[in-house]
N, C-alpha and C. Protein backbone atom coordinates (compact mmCIF):
# COMPACT_ATOMS: atom_id res chain seq x y z
N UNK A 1 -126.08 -205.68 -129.10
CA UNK A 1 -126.85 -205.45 -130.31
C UNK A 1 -126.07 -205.91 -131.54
N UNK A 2 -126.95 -206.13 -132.55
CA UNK A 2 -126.22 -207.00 -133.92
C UNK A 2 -126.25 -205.79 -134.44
N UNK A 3 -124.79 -205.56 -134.73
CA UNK A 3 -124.50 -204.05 -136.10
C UNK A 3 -124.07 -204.44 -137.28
N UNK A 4 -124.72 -205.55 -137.82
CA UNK A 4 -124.75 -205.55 -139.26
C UNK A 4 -124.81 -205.11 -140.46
N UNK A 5 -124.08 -205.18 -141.09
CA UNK A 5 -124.06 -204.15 -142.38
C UNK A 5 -125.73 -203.84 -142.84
N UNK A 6 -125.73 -202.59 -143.03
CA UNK A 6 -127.35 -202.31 -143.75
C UNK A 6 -127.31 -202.58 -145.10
N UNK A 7 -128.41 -202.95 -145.22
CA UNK A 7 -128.48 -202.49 -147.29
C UNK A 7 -129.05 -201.48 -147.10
N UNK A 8 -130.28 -200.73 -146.46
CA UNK A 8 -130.63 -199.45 -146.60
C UNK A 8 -130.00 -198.86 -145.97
N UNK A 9 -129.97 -197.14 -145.77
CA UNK A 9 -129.30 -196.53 -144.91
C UNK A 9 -130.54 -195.36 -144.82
N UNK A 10 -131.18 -194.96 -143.99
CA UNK A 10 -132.05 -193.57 -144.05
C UNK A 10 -131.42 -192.47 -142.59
N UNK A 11 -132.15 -191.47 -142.45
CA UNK A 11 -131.74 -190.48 -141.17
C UNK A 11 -131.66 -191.57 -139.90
N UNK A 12 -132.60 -192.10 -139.35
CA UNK A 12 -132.74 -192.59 -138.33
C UNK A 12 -132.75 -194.09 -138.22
N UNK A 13 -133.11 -194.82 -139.38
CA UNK A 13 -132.52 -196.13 -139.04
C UNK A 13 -132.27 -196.97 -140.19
N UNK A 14 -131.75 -198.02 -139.92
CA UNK A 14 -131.22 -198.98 -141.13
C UNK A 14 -131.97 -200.01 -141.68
N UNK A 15 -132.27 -200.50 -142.55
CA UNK A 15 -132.90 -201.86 -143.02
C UNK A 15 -131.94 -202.56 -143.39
N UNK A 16 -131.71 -204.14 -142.41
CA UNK A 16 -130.40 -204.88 -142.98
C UNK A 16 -131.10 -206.34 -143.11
N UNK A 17 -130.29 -207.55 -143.48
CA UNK A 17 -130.80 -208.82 -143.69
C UNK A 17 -131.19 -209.15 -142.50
N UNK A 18 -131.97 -210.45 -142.43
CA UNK A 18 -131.27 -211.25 -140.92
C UNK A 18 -130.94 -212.37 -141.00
N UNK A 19 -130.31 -212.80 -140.45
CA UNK A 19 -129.74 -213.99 -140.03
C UNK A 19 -130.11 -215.00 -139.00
N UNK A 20 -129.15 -215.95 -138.48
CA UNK A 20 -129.64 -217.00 -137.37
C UNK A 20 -129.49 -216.13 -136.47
N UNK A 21 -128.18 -215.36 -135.83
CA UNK A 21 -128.48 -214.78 -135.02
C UNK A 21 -129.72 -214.02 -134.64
N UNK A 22 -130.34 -213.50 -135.21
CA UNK A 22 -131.51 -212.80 -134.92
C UNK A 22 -132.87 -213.26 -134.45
N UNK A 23 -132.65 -214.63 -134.65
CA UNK A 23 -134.10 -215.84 -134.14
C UNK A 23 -134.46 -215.01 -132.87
N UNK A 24 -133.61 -214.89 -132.10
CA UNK A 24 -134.38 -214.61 -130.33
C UNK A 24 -134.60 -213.39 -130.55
N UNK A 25 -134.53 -212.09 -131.00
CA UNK A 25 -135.16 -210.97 -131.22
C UNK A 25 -135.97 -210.88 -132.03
N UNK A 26 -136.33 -211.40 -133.19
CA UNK A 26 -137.16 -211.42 -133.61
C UNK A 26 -138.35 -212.19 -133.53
N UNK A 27 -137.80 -213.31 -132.18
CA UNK A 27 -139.54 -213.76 -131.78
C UNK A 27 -139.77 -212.85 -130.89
N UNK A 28 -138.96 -212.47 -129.74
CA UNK A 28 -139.96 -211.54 -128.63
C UNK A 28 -140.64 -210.30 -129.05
N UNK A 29 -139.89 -209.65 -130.48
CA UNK A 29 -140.37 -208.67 -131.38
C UNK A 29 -141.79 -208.25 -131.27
N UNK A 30 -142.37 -209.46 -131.91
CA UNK A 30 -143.31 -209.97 -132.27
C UNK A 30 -144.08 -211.05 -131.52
N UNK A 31 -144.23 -211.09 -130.55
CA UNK A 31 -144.93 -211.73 -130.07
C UNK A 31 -146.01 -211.02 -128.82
N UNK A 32 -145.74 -209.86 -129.02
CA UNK A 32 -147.04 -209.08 -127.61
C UNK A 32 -148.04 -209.13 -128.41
N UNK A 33 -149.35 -209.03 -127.69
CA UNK A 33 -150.41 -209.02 -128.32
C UNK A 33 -150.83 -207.76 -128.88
N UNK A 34 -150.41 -206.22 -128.88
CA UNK A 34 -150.60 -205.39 -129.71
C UNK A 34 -150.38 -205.63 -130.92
N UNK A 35 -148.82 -205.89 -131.22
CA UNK A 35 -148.54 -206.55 -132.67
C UNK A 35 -149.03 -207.81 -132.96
N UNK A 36 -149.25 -208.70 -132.42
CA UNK A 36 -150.46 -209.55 -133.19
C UNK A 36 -151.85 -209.55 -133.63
N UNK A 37 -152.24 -208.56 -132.88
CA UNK A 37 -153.68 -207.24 -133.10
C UNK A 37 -153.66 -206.83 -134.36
N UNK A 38 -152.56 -205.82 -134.49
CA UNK A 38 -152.18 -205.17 -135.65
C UNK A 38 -152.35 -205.60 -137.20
N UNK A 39 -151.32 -207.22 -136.93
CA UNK A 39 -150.53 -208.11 -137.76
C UNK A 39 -151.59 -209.03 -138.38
N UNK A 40 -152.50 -208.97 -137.20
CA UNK A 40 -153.90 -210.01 -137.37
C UNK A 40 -153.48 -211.55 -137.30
N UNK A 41 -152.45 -211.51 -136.62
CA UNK A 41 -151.63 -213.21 -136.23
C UNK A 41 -151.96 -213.86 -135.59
N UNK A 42 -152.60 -215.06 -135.66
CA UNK A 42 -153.16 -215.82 -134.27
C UNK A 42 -152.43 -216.83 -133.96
N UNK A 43 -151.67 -217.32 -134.95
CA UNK A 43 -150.70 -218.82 -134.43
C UNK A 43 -149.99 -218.49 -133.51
N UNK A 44 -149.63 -219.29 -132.65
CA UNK A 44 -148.46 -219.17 -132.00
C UNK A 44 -147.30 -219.60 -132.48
N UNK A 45 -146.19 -219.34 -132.48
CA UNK A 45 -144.60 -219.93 -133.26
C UNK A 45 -143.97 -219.90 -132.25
N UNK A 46 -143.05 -220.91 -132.49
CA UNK A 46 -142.15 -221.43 -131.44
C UNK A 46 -140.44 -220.56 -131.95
N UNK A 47 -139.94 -220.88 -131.60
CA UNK A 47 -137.80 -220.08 -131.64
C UNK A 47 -137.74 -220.69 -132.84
N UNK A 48 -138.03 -222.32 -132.55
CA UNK A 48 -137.49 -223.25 -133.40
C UNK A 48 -138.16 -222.86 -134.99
N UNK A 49 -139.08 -222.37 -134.98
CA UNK A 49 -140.15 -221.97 -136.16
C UNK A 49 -139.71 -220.70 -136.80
N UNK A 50 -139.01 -219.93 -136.11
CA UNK A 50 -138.67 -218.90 -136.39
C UNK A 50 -137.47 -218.98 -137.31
N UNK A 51 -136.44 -219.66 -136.38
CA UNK A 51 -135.29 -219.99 -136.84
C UNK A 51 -135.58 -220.75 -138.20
N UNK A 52 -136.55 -221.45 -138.79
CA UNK A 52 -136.78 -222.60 -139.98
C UNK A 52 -137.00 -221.36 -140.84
N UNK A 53 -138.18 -220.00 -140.19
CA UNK A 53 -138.35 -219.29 -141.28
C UNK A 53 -137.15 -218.35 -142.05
N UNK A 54 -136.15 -218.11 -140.92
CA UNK A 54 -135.18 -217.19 -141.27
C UNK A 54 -134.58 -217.82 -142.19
N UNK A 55 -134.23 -219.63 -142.60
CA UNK A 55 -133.67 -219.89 -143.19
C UNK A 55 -134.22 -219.76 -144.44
N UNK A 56 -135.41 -220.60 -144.60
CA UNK A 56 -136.03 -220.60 -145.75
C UNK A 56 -136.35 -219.23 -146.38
N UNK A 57 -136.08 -218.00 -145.61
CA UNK A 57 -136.22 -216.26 -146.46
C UNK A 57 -134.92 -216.30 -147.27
N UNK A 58 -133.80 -216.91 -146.39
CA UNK A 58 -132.64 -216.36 -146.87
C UNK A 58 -132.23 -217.09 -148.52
N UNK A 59 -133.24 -218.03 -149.01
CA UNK A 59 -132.88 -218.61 -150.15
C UNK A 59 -134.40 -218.40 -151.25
N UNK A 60 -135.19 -217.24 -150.38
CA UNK A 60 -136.40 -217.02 -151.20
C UNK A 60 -136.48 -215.97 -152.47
N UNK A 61 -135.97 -216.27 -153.39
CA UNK A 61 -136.18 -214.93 -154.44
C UNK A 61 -137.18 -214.35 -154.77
N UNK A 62 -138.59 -215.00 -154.09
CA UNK A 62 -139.78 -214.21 -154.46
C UNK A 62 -139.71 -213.33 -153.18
N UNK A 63 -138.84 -213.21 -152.06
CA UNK A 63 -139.21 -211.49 -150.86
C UNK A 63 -137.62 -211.51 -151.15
N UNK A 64 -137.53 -210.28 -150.40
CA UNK A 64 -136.82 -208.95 -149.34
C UNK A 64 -137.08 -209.17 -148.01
N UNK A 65 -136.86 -209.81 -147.09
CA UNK A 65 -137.08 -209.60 -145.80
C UNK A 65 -135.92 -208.67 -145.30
N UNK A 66 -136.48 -207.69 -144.14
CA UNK A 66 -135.18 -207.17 -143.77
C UNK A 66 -135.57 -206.49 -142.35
N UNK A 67 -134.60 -206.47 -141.18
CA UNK A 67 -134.73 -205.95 -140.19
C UNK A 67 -134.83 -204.21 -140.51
N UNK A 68 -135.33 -203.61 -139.33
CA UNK A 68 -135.66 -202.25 -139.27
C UNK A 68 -134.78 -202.38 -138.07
N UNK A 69 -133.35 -201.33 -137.85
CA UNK A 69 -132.94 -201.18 -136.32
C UNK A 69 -132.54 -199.59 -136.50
N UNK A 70 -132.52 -199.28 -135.34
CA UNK A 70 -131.91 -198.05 -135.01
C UNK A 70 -130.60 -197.39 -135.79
N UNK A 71 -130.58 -196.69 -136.25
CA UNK A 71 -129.40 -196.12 -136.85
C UNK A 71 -128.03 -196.26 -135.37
N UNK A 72 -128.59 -195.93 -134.84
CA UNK A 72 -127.41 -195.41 -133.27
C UNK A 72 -127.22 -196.43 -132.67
N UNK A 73 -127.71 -197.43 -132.59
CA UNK A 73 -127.87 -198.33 -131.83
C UNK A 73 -127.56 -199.56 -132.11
N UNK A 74 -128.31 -199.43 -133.40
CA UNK A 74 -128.62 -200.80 -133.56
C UNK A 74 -129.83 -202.17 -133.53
N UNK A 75 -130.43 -201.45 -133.03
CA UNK A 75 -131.30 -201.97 -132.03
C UNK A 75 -132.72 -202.20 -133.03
N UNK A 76 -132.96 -203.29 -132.98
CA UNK A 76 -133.92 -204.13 -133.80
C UNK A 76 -135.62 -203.53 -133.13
N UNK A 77 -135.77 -203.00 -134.38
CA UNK A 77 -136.98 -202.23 -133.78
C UNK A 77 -138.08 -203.20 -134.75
N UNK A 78 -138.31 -203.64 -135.69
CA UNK A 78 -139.23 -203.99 -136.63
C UNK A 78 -138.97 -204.74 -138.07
N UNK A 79 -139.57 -205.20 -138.50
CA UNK A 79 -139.09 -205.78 -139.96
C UNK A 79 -139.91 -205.34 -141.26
N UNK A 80 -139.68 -205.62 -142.25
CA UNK A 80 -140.30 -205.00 -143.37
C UNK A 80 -139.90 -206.04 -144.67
N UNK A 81 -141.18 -206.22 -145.92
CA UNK A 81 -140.49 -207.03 -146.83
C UNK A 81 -141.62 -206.67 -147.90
N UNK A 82 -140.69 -206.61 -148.65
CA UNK A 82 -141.47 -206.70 -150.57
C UNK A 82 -141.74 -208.18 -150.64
N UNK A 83 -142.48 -209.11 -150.86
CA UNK A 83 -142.63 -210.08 -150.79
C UNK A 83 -143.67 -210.79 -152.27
N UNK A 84 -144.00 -211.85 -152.60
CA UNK A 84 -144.96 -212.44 -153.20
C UNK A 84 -144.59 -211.64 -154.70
N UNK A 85 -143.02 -211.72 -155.13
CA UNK A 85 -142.49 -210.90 -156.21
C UNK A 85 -142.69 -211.58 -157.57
N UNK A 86 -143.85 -210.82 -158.01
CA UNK A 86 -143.97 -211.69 -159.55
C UNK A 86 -142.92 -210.86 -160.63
N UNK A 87 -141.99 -211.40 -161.36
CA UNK A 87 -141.06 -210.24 -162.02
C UNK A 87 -142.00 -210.59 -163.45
N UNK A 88 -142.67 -211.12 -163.76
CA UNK A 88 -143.33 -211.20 -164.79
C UNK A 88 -144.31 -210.49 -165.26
N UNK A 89 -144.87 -209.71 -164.33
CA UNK A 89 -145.71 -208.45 -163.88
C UNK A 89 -145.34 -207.35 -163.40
N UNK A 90 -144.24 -207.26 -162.48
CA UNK A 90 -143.45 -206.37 -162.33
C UNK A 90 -144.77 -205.77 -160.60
N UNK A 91 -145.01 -207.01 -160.04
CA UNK A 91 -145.47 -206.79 -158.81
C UNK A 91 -145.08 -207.32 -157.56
N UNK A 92 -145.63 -206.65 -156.84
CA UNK A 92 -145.09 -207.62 -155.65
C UNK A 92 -146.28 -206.73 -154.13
N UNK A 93 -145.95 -207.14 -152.65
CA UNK A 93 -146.47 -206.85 -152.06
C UNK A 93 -145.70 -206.65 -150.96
N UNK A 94 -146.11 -205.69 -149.78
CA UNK A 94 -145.59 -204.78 -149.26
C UNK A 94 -146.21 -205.68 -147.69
N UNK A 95 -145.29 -205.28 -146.56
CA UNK A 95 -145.83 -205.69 -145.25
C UNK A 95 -144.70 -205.05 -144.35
N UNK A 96 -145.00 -204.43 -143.04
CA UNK A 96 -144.02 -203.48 -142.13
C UNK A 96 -144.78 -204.16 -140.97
N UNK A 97 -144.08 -203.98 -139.79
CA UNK A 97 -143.81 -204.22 -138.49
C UNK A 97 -142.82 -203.36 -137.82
N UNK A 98 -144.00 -202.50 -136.63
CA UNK A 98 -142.94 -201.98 -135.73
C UNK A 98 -143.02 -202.71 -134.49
N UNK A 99 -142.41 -203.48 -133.96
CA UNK A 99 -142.90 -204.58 -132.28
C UNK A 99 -143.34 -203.98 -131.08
N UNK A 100 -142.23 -202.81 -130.97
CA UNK A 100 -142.83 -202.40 -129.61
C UNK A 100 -143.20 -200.80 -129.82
N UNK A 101 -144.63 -200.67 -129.03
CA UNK A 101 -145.24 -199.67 -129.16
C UNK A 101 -144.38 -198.42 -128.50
N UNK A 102 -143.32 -198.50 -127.91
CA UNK A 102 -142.47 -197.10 -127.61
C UNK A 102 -141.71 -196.54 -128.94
N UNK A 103 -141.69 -197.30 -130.13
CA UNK A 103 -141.00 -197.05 -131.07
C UNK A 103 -142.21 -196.79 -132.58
N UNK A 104 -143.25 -196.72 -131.89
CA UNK A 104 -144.67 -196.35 -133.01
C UNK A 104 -144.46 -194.71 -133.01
N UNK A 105 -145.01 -194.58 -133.96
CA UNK A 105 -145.56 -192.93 -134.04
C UNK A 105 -144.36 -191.86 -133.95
N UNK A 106 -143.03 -192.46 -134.60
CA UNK A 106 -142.02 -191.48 -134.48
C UNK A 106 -141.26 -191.37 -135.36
N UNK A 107 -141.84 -191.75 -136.95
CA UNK A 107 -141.82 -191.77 -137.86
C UNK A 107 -140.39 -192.85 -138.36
N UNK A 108 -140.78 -193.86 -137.69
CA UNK A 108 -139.45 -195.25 -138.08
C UNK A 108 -140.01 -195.56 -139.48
N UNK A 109 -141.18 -196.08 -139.39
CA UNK A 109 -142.41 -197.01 -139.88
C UNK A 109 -142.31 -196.26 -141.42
N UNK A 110 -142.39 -194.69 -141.66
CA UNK A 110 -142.37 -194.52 -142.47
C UNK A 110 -141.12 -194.33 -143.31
N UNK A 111 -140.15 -193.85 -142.34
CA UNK A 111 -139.07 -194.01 -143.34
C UNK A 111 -138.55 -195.45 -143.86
N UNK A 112 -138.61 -196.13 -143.44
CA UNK A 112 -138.52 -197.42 -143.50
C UNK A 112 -139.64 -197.51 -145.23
N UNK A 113 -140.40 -197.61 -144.88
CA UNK A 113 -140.87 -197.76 -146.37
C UNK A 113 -140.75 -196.92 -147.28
N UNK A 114 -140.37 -195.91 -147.12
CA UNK A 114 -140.10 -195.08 -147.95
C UNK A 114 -138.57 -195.47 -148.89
N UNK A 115 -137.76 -196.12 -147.70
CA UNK A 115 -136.24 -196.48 -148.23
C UNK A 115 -136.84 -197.94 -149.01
N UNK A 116 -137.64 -198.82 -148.83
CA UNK A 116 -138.20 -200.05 -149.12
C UNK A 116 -139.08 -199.51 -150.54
N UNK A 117 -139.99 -198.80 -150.68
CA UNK A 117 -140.00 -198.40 -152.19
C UNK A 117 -139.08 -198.17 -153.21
N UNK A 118 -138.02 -197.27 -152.87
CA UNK A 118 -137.13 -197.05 -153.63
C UNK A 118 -136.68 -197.82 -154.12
N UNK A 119 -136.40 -199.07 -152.93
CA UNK A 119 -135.68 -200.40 -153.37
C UNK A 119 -135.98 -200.76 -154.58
N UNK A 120 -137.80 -200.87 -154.09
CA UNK A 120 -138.68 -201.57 -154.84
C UNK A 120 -138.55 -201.09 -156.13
N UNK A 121 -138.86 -200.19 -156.58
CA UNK A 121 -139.46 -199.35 -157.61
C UNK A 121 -137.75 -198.99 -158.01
N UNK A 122 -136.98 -199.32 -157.74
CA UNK A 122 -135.45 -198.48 -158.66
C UNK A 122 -134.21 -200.07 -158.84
N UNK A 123 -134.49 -200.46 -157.71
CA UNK A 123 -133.90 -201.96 -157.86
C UNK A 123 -133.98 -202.82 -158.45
N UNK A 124 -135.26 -202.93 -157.82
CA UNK A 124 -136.07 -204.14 -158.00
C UNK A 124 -136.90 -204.48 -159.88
N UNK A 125 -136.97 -202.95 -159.74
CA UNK A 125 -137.53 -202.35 -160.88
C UNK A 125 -139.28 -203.19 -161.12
N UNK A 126 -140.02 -202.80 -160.05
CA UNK A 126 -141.09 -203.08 -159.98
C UNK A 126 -141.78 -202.06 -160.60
N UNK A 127 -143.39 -202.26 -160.99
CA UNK A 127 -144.51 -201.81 -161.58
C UNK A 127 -145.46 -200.91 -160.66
N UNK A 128 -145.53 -201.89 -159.65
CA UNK A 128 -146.59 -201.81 -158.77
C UNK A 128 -146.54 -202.35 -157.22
N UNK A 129 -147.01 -201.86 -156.37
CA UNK A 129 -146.37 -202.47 -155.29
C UNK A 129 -147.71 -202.23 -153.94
N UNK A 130 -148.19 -203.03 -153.67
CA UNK A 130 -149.49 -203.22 -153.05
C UNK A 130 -149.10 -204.04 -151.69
N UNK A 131 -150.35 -203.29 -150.95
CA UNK A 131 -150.31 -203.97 -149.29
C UNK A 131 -151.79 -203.99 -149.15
N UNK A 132 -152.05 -204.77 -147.91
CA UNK A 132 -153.33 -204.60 -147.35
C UNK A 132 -152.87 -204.45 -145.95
N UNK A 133 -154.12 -203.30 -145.01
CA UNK A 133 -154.02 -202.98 -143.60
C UNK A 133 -155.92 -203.31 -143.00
N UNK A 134 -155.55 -203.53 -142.12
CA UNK A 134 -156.72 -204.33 -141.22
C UNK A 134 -157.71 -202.91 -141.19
N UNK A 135 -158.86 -202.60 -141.18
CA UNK A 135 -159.25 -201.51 -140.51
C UNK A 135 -159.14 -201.09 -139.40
N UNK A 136 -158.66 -201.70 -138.12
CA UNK A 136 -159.12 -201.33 -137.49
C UNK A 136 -157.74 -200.33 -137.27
N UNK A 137 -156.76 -200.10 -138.24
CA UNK A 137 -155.54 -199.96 -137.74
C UNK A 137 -155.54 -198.75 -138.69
N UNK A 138 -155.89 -197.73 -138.35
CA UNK A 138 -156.50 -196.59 -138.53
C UNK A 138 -154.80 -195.80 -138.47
N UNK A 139 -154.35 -195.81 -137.74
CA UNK A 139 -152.56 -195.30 -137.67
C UNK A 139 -152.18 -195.65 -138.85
N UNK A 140 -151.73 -196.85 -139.44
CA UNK A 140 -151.39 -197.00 -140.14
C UNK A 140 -151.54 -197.15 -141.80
N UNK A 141 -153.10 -196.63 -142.17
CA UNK A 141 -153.26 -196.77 -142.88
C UNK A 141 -153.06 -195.24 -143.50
N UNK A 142 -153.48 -194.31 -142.11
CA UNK A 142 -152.72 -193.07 -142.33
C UNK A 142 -151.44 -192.85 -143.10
N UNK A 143 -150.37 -193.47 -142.61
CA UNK A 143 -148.95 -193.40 -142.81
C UNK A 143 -149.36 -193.69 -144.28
N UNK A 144 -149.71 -195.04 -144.84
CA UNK A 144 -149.30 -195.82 -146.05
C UNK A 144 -150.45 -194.01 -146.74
N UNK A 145 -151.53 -193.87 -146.44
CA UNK A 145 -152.20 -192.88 -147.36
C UNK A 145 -151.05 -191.68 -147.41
N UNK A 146 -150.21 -191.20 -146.71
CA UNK A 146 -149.84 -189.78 -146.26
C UNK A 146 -148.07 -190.17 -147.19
N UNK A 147 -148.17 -191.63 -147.60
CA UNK A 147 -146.81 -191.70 -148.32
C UNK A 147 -147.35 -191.51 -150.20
N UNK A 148 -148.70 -191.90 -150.49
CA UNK A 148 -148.92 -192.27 -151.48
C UNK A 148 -149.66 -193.10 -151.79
N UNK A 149 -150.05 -194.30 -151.08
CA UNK A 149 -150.66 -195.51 -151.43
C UNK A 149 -152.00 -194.93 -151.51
N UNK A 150 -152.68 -195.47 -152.67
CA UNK A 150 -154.03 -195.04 -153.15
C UNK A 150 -155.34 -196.06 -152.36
N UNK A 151 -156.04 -195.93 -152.24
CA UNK A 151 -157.29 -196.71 -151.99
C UNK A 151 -157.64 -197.95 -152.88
N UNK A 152 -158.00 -199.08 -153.17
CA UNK A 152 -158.20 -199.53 -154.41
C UNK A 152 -159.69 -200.35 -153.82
N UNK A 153 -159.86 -201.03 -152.58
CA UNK A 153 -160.79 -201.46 -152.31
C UNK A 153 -161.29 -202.13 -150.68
N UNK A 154 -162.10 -202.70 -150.64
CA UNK A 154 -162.33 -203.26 -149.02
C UNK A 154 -162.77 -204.89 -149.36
N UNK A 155 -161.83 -205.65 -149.11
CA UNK A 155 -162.49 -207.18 -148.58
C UNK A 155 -163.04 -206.67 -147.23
N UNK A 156 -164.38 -207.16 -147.55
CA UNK A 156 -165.40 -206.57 -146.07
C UNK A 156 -164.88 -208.38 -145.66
N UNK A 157 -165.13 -207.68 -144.21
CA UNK A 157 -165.04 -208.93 -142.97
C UNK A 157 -164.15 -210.51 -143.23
N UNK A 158 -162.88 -209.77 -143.65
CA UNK A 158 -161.76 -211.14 -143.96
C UNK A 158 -161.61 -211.49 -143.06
N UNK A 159 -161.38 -210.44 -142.02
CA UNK A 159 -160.34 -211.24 -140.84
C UNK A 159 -161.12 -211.25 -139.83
N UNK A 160 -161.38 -212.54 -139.16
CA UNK A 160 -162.03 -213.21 -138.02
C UNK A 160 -160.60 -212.96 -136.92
N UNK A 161 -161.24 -212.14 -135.78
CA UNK A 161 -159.87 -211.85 -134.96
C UNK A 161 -160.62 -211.07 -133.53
N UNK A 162 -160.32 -211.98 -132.25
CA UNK A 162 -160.88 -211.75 -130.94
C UNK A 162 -162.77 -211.34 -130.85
N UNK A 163 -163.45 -212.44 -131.79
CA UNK A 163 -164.91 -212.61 -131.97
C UNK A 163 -165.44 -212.10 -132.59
N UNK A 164 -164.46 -211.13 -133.57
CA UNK A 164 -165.41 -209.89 -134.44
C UNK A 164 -164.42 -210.07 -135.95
N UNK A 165 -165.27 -210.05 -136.77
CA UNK A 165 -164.82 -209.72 -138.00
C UNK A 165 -164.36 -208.45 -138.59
N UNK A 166 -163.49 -208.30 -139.36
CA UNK A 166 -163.08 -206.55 -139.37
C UNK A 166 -162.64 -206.79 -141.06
N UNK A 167 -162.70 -205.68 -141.47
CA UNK A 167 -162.36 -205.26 -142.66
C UNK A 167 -160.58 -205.30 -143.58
N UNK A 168 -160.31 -205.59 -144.77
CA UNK A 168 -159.06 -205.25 -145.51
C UNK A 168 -159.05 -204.14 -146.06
N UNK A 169 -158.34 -203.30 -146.09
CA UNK A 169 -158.53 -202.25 -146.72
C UNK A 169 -156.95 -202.24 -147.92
N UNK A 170 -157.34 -202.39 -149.22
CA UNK A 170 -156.77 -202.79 -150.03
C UNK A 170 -155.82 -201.41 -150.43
N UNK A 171 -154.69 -201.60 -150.88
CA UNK A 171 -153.77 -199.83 -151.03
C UNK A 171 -152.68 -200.64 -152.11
N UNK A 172 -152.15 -199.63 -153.03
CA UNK A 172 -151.25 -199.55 -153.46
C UNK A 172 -150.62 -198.58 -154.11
N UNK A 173 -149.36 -198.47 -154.99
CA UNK A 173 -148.94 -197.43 -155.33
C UNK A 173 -147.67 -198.12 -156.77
N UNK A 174 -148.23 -197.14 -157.87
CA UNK A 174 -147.58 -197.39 -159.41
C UNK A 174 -146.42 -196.53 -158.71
N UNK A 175 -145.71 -197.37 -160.07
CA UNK A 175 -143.90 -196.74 -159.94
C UNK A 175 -144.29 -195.20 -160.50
N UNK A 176 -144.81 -195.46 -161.53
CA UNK A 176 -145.21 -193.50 -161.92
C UNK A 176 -145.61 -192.64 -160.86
N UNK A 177 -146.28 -193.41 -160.20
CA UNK A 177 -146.70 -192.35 -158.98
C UNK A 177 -145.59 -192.16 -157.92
N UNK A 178 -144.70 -192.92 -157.59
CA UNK A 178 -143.86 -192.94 -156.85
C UNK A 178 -142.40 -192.24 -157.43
N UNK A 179 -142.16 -192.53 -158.58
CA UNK A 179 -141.49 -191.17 -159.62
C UNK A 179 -142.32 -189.85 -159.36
N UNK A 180 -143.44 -189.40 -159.73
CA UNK A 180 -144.24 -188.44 -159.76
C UNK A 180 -143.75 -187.42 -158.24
N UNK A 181 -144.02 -188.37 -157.36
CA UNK A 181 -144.08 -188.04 -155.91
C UNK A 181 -142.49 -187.36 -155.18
N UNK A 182 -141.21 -188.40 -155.34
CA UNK A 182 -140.44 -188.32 -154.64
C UNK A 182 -139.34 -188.34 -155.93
N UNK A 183 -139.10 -188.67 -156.91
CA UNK A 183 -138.15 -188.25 -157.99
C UNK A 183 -138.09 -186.92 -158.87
N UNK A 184 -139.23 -186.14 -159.01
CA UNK A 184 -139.39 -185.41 -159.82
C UNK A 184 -138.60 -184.12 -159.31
N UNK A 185 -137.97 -183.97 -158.31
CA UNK A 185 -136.82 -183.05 -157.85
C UNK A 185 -135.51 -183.37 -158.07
N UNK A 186 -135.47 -184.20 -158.77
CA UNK A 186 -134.37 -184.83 -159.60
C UNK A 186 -133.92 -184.57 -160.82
N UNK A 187 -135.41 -184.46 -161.56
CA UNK A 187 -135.33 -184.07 -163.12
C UNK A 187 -134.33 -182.85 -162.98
């Protein structure tokens, strides 16, 4: 396992960069068809594609890409990134990945964004910080509602995915609200 320095640190696991090394875990990651369900991904990508993207993140100042691994381990469970960073607005957009479904529903997913707001909103010194989740992904839209992210709207039938069209369900969350929420035990 790669034990790379984290930039985040939470109870149970780390958010760190990635690198070249990480090309071959992070394609098999991502490549079962639950998480491309989820992800709403239909291309296929090759190692070699992977490896082009890791490079081109590592010199992108508009994201954050960053692995999700195990605190104990190590062990590359998912990725996560603030991405599409306008600093001129003070926005940007939000996207998580957990790969394999033995590591869903045990609250990685959320701490993970929870340490990824902070970033956002204290670092980064963002405004606003918005995602979209597929409907049909009803888990997760839980999590993003049960952290804060508000409702804002539905692109009906964006995503064309295994013959059926399905819904966006639009979410985000102001830095006030995210002060409001998880800083105000601070004051």
């Amino acid at each position: 396992m790669n034990r790379q320095t984290a930039l985040l640190t939470g109870n149970k696991i780390v958010l760190r960069p990635l690198n070249g090394e990480d090309a071959e875990v992070y394609y098999h990651l991502f490549y079962g068809d639950e998480v491309r369900r989820l992800t709403g991904t239909k291309k296929h990508i090759t190692k070699e594609q992977i490896e082009q993207y890791i490079a081109h993140k590592s010199g992108d100042d508009s994201s954050v890409l960053l692995l999700i691994a195990l605190k104990e381990t190590g062990e590359v469970i998912g990725d996560i990134a603030i991405q599409d960073i306008d600093p001129d607005n003070r926005n940007a957009n939000l996207r998580i990945a957990i790969g394999d479904g033995r590591h869903q529903g045990k609250g990685y997913g959320r701490e993970a964004l929870l340490l990824l707001l902070d970033y956002g909103f204290g670092i980064l010194n963002l405004h606003r910080i918005e995602l979209e989740v597929y409907s049909y992904n009803v888990r997760a839209a839980h999590v993003y509602e049960s952290i804060g992210f508000v409702h804002e709207g539905i692109r009906r039938q964006t995503l064309y995915y295994n013959h059926e069209y399905h819904d966006v369900i639009m979410m985000a969350m102001l830095e006030s609200e995210y002060r409001a929420r998880y800083l105000k035990k601070e004051q």
